[in-house]
N, C-alpha and C. Protein backbone atom coordinates (compact mmCIF):
# COMPACT_ATOMS: atom_id res chain seq x y z
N UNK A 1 130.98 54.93 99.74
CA UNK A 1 130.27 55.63 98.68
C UNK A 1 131.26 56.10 97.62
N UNK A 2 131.01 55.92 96.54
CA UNK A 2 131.40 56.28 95.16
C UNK A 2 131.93 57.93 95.08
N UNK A 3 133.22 58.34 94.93
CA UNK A 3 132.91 59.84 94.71
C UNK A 3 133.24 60.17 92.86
N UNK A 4 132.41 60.50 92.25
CA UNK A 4 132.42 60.82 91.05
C UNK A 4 133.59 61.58 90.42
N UNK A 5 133.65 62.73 90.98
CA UNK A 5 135.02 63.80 91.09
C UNK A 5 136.09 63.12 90.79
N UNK A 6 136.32 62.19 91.89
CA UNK A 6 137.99 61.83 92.04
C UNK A 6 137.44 60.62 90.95
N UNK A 7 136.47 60.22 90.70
CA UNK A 7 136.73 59.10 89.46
C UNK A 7 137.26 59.85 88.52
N UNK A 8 136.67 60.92 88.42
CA UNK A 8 136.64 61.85 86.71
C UNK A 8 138.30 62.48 86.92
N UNK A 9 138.58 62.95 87.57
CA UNK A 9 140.52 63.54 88.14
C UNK A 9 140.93 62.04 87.63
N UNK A 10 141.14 61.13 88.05
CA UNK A 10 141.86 59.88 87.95
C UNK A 10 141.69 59.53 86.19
N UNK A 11 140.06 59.52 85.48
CA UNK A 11 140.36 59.28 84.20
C UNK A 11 140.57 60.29 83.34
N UNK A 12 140.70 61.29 83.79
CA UNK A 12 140.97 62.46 83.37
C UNK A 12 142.88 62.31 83.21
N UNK A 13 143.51 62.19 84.38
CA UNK A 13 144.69 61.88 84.40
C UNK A 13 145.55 61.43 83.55
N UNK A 14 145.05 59.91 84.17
CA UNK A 14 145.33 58.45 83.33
C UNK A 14 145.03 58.89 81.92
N UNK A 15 144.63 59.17 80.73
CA UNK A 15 144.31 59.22 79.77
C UNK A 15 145.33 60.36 78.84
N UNK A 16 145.14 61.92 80.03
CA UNK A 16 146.33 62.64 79.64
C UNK A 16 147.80 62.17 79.53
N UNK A 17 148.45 60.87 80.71
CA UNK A 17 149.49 59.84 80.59
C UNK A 17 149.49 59.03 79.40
N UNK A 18 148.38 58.27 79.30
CA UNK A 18 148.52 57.54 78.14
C UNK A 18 148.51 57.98 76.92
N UNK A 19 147.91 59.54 76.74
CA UNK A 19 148.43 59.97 74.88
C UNK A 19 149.46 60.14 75.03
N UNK A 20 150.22 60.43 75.91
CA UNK A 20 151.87 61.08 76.29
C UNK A 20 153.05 59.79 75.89
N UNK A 21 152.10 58.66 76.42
CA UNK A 21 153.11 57.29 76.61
C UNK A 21 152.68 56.34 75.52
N UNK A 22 151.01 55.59 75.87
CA UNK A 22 150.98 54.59 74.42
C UNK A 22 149.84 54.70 73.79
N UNK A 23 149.61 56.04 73.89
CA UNK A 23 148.14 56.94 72.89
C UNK A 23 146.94 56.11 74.18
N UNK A 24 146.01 57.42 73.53
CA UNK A 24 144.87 57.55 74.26
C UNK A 24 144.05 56.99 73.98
N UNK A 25 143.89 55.86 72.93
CA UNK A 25 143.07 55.16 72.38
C UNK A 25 143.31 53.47 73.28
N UNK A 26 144.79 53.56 73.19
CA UNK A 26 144.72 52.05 73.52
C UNK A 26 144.86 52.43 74.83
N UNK A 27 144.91 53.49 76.04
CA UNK A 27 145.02 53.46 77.28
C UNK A 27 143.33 53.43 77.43
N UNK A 28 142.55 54.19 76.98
CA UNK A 28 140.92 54.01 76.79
C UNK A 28 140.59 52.43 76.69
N UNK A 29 141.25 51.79 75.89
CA UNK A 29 140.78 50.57 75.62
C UNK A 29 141.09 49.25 76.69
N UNK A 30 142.50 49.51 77.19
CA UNK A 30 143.27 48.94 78.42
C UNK A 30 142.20 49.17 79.49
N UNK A 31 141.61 50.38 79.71
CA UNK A 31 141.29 51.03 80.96
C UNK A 31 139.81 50.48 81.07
N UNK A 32 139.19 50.25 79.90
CA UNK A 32 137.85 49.33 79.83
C UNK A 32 137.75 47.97 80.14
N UNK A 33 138.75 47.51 79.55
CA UNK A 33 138.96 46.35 79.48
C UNK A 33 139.33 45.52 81.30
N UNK A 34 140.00 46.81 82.07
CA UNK A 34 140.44 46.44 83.50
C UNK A 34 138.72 46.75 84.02
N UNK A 35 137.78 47.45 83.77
CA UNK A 35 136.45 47.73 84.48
C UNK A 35 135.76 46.63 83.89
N UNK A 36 136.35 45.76 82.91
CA UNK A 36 135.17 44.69 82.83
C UNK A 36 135.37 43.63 83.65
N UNK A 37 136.85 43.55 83.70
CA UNK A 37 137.60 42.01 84.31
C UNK A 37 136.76 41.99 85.96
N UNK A 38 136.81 43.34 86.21
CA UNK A 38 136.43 44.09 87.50
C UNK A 38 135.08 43.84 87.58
N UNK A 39 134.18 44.16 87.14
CA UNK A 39 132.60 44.01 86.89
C UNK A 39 132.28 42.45 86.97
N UNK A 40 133.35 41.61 85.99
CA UNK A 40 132.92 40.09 86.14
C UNK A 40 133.13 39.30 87.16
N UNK A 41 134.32 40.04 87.83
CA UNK A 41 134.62 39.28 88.69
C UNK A 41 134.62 39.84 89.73
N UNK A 42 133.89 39.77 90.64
CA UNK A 42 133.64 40.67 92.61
C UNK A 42 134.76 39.90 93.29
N UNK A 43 134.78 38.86 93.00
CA UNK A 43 136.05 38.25 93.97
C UNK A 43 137.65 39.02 94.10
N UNK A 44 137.63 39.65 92.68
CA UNK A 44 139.27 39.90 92.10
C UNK A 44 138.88 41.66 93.04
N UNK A 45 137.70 42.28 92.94
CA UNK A 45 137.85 43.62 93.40
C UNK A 45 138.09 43.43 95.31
N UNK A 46 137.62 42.34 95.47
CA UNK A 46 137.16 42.63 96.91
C UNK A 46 138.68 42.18 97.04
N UNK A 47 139.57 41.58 96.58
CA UNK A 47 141.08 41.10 96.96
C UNK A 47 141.88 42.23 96.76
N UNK A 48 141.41 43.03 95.88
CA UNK A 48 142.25 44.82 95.85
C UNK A 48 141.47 45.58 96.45
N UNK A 49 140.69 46.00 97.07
CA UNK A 49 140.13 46.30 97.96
C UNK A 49 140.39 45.88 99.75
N UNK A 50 141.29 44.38 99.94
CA UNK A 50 141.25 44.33 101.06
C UNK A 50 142.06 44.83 101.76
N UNK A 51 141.86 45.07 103.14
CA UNK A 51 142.74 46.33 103.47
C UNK A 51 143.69 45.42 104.73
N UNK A 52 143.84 43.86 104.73
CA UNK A 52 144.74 42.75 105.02
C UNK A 52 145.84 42.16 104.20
N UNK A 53 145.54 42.25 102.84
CA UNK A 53 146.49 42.17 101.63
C UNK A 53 147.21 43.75 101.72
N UNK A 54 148.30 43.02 101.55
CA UNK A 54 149.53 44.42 101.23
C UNK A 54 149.64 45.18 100.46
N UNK A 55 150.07 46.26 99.98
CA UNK A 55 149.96 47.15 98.37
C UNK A 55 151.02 45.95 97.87
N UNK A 56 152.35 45.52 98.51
CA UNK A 56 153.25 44.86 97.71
C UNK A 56 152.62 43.44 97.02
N UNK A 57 151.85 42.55 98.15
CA UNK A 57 151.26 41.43 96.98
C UNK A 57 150.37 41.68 95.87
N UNK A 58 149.43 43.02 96.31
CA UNK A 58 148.60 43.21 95.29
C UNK A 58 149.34 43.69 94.10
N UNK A 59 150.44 44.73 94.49
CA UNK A 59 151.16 45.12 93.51
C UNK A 59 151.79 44.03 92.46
N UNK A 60 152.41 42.60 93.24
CA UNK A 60 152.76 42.13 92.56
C UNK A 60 152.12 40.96 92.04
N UNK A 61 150.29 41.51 92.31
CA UNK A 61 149.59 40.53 91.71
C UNK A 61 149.03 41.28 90.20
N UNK A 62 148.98 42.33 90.46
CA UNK A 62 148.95 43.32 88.81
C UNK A 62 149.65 42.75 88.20
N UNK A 63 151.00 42.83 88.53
CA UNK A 63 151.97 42.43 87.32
C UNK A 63 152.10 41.36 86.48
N UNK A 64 151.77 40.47 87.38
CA UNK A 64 151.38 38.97 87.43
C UNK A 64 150.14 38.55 86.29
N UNK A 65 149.00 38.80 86.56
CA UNK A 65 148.12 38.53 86.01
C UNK A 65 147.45 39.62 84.94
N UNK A 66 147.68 40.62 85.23
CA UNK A 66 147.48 41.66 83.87
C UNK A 66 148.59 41.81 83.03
N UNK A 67 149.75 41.24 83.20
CA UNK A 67 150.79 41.59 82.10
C UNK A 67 150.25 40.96 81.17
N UNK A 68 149.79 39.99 80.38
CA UNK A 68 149.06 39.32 78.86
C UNK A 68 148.51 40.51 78.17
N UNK A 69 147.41 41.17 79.09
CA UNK A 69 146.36 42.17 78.45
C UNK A 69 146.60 43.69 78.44
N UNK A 70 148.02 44.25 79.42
CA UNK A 70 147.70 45.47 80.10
C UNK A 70 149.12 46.12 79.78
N UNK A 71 149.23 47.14 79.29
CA UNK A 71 150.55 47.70 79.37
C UNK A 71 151.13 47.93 80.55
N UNK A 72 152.41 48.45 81.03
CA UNK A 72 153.02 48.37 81.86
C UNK A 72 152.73 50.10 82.31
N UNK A 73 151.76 50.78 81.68
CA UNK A 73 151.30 52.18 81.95
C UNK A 73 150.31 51.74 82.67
N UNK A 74 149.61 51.27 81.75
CA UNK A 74 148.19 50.92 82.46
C UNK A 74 148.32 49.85 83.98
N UNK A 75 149.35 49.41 84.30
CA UNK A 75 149.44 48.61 85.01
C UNK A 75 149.58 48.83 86.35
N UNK A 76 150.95 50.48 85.90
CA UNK A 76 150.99 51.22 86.92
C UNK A 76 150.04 52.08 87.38
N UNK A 77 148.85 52.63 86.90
CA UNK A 77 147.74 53.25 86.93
C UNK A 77 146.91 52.27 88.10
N UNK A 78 146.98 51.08 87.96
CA UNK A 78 146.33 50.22 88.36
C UNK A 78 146.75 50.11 90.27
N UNK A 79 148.09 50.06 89.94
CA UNK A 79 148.75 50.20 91.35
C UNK A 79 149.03 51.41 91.97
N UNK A 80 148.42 52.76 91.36
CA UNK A 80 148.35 53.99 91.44
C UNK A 80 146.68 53.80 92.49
N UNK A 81 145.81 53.40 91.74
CA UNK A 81 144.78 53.26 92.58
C UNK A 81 144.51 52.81 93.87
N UNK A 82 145.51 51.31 93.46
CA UNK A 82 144.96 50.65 94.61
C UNK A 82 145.99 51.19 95.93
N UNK A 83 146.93 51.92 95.45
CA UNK A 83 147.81 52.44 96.75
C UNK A 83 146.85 53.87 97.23
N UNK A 84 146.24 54.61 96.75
CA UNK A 84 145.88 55.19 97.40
C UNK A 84 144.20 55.17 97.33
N UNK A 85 144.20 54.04 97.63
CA UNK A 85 142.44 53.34 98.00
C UNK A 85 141.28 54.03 97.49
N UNK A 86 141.52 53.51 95.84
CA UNK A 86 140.25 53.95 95.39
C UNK A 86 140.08 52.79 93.99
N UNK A 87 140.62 51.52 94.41
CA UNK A 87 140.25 50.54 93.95
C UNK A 87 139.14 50.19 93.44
N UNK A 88 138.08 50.72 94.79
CA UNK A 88 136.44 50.59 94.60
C UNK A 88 136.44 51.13 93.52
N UNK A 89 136.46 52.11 92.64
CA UNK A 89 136.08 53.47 91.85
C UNK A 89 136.46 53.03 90.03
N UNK A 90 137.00 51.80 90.71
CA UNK A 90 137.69 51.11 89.17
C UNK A 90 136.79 51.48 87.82
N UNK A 91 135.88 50.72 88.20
CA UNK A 91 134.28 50.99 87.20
C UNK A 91 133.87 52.25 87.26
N UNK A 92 134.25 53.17 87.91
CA UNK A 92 133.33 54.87 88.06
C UNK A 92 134.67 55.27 87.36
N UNK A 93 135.69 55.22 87.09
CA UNK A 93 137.02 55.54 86.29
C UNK A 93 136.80 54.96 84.93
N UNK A 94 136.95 54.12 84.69
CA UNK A 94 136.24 53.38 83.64
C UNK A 94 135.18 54.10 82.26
N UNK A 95 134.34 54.52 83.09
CA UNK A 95 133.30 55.32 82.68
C UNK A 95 133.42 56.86 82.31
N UNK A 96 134.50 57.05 83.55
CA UNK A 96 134.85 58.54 83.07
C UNK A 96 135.75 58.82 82.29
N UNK A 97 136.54 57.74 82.12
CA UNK A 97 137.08 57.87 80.74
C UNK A 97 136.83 57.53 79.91
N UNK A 98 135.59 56.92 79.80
CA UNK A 98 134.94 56.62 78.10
C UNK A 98 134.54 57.93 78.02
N UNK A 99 133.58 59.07 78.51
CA UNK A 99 133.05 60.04 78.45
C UNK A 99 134.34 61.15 78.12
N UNK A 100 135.38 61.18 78.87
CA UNK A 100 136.26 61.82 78.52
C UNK A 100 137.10 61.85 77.18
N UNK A 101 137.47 60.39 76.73
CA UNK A 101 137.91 60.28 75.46
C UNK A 101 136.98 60.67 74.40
N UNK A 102 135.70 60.46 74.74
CA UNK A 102 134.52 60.90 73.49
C UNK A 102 134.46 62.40 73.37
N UNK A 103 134.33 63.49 74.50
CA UNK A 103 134.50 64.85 74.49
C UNK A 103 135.73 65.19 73.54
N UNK A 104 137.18 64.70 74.45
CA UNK A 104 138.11 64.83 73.73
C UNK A 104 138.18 64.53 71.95
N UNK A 105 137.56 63.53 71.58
CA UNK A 105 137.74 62.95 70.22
C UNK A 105 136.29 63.90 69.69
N UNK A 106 135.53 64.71 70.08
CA UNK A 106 134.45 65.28 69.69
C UNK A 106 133.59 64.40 69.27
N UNK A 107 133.22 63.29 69.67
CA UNK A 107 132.56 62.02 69.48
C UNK A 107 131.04 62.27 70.60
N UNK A 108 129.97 62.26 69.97
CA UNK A 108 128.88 62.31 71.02
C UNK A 108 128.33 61.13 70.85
N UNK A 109 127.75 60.81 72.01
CA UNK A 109 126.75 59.59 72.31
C UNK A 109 125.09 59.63 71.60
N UNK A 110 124.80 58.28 71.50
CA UNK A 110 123.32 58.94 70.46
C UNK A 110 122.88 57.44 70.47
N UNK A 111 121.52 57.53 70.87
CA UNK A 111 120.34 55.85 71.13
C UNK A 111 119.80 56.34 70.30
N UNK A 112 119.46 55.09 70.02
CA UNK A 112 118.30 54.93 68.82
C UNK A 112 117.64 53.40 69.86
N UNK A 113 116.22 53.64 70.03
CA UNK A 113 114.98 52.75 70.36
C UNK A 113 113.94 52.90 69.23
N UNK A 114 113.93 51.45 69.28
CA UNK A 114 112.63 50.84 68.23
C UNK A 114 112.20 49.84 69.09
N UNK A 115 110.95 50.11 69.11
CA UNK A 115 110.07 48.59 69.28
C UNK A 115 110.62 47.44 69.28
N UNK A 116 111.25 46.88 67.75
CA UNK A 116 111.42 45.97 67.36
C UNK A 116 112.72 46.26 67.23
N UNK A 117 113.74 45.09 66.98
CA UNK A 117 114.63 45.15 66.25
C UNK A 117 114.88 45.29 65.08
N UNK A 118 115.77 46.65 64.57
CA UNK A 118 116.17 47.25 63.33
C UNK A 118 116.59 46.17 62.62
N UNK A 119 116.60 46.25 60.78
CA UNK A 119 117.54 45.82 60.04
C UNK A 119 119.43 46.04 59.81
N UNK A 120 120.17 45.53 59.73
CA UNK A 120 121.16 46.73 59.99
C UNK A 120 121.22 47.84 58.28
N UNK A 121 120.31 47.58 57.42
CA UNK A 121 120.61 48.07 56.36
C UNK A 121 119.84 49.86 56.69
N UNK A 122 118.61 49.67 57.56
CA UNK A 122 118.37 50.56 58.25
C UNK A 122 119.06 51.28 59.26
N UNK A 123 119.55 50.61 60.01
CA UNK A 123 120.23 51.20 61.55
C UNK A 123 121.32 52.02 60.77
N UNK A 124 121.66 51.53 59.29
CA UNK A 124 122.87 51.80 58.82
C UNK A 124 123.02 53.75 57.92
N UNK A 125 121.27 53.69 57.44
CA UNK A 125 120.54 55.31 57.16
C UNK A 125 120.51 55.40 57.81
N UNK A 126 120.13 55.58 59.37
CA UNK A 126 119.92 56.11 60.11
C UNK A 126 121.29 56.44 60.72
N UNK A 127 121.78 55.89 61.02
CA UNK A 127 123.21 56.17 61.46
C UNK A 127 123.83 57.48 60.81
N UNK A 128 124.06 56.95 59.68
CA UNK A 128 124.42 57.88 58.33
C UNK A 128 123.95 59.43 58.27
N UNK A 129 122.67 59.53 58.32
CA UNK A 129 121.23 60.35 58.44
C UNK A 129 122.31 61.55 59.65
N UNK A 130 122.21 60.70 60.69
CA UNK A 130 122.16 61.63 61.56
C UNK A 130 123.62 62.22 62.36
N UNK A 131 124.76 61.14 61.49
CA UNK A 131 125.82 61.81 61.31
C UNK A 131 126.34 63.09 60.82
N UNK A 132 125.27 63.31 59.39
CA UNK A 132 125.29 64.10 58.50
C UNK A 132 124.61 65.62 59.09
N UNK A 133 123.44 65.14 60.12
CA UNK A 133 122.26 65.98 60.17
C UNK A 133 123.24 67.14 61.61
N UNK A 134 123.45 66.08 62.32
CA UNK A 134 124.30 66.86 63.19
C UNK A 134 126.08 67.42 63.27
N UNK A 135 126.23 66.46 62.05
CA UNK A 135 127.84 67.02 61.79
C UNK A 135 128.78 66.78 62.61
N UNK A 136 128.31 65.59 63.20
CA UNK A 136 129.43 65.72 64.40
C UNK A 136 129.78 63.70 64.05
N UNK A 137 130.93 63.59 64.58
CA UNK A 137 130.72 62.00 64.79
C UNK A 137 130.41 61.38 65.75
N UNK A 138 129.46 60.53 65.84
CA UNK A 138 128.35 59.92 66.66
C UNK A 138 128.84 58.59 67.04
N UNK A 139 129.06 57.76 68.50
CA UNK A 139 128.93 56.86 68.86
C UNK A 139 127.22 55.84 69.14
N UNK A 140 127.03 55.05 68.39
CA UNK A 140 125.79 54.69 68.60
C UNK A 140 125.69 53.61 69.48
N UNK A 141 124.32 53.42 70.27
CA UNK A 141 123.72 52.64 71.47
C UNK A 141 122.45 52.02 70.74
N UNK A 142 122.03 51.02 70.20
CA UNK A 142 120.48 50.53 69.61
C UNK A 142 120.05 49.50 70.73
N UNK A 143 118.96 50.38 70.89
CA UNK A 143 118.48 49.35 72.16
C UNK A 143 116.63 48.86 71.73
N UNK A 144 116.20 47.86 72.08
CA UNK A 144 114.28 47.99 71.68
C UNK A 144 113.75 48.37 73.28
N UNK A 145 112.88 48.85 72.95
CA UNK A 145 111.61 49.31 73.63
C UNK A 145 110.20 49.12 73.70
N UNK A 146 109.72 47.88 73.54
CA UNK A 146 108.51 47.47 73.24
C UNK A 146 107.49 48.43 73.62
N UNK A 147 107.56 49.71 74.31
CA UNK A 147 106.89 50.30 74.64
C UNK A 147 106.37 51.61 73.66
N UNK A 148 107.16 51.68 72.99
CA UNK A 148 107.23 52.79 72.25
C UNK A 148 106.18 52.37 71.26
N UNK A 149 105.89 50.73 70.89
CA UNK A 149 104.42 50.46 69.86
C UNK A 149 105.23 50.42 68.17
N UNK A 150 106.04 51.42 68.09
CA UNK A 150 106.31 51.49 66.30
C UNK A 150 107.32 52.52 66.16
N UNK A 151 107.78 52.83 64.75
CA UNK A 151 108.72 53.82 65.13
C UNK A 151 110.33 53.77 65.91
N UNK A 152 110.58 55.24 65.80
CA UNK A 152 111.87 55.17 66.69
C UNK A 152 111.74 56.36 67.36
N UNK A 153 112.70 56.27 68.09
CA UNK A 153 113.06 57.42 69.37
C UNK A 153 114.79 57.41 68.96
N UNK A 154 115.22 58.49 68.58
CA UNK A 154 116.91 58.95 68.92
C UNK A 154 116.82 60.06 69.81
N UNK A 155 117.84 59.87 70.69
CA UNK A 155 118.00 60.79 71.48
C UNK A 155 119.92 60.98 71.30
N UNK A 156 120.38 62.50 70.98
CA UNK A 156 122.02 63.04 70.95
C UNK A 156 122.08 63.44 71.56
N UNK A 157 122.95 63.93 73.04
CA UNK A 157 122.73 64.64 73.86
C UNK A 157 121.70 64.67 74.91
N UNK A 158 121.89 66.23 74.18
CA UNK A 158 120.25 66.07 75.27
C UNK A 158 119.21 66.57 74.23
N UNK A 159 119.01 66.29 73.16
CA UNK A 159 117.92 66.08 72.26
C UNK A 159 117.27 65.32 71.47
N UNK A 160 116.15 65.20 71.74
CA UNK A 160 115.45 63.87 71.53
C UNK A 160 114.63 63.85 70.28
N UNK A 161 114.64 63.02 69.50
CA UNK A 161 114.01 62.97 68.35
C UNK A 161 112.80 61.17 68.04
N UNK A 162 111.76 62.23 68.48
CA UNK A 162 110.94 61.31 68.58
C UNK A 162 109.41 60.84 68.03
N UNK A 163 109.99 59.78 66.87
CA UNK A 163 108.97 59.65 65.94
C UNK A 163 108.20 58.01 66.28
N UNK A 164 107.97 57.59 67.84
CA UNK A 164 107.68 56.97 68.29
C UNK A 164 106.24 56.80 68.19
N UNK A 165 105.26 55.32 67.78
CA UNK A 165 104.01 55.53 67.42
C UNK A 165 103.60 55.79 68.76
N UNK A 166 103.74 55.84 69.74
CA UNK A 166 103.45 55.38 71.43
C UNK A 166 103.24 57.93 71.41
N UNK A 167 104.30 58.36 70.75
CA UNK A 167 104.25 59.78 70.54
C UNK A 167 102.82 60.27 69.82
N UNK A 168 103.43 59.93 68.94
CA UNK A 168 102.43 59.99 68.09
C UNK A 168 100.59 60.06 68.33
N UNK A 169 100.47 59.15 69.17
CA UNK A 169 98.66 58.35 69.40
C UNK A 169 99.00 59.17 70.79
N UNK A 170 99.85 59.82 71.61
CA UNK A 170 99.78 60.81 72.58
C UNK A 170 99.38 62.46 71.93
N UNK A 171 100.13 62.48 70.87
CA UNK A 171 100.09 63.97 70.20
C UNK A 171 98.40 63.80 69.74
N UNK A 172 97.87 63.04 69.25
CA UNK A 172 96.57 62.21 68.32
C UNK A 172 95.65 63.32 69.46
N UNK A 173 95.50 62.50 70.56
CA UNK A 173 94.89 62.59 72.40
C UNK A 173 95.13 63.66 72.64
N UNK A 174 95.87 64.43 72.65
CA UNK A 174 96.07 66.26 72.91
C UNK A 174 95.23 66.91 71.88
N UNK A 175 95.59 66.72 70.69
CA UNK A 175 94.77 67.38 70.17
C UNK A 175 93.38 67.42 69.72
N UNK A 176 92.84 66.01 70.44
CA UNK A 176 91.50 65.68 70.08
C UNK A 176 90.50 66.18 71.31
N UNK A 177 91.39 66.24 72.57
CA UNK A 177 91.12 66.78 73.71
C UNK A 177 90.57 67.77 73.56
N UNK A 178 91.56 69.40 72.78
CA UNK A 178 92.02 70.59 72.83
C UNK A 178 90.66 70.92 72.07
N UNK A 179 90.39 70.04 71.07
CA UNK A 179 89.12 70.27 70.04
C UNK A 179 87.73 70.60 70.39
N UNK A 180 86.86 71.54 70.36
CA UNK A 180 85.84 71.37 70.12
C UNK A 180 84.60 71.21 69.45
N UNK A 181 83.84 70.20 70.20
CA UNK A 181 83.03 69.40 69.59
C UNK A 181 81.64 70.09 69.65
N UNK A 182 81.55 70.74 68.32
CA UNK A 182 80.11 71.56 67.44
C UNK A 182 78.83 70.53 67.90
């Protein structure tokens, strides 16, 4: 089982190392980039993961095959994990340091769902819109929702802004309910 904690300590860590050594941007970016290789490939985790392979071959299979893409920080991070067996957690590290670098950079997360797919000349006010509205700088997620009928749904945080027609023809139904009929 996954422990969240020691993911979040580890990208918590790793990240405080890498502004120190080759900035926190490209150790963020290194550190994604190792949770995708990881994600695509189950074969490459279950070979750092096995507990018949040595720390030394694995060690000197990091070096080997991530030197092209991976700094020699990030590399050691890598062999930081897998020596003290939390290889599995690659992808739950991963994650906690995207979340961590965004806190740190005061960067919040923010969806936008439409029905349909946006224009980007739209996605692009809206973006804009709600940069401005909340003052903060916003990482955006655009995803569709055929469910929603029309409209959009943003959600920042944890507040949701929702001008969804699917809302809307619900709000319609409450209040036609609430009404009485003379």
């Amino acid at each position: 089982m996954s422990d969240r904690t020691a993911a979040k300590r580890y990208a918590e860590g790793f990240l405080a190392f890498a502004k120190e050594t080759i900035g926190a941007k490209k150790g963020l970016e290194e550190i994604i980039s190792l949770g995708e290789v990881l994600n695509k490939n189950s074969e490459l985790s279950k070979f750092l993961e096995n507990p018949e392979i040595t720390y030394a071959e694995k060690s000197g299979f990091v070096d080997t095959a991530f030197k092209s893409f991976l700094s020699a920080e990030t590399r050691e991070f890598i062999k930081l994990i897998i020596e003290k067996r939390r290889s599995e957690e690659a992808l739950d590290i991963a994650e906690e340091a995207k979340e961590f670098y965004r806190r740190e950079m005061g960067i919040e997360r923010a969806v936008i769902k439409s029905a349909k797919p946006l224009p980007q000349e739209i996605i692009r006010r809206i973006k804009d819109g709600l940069e401005g509205k909340f003052e903060k700088k916003l990482e955006f997620e655009i995803t569709t929702d055929p469910g929603l009928l029309g409209g959009i749904q943003v959600t920042v945080g944890n507040i949701v802004i929702d001008g969804s027609l699917k809302r809307k023809l619900y709000e319609l139904k409450e209040y036609l309910m609430e009404s009485k009929v003379d």
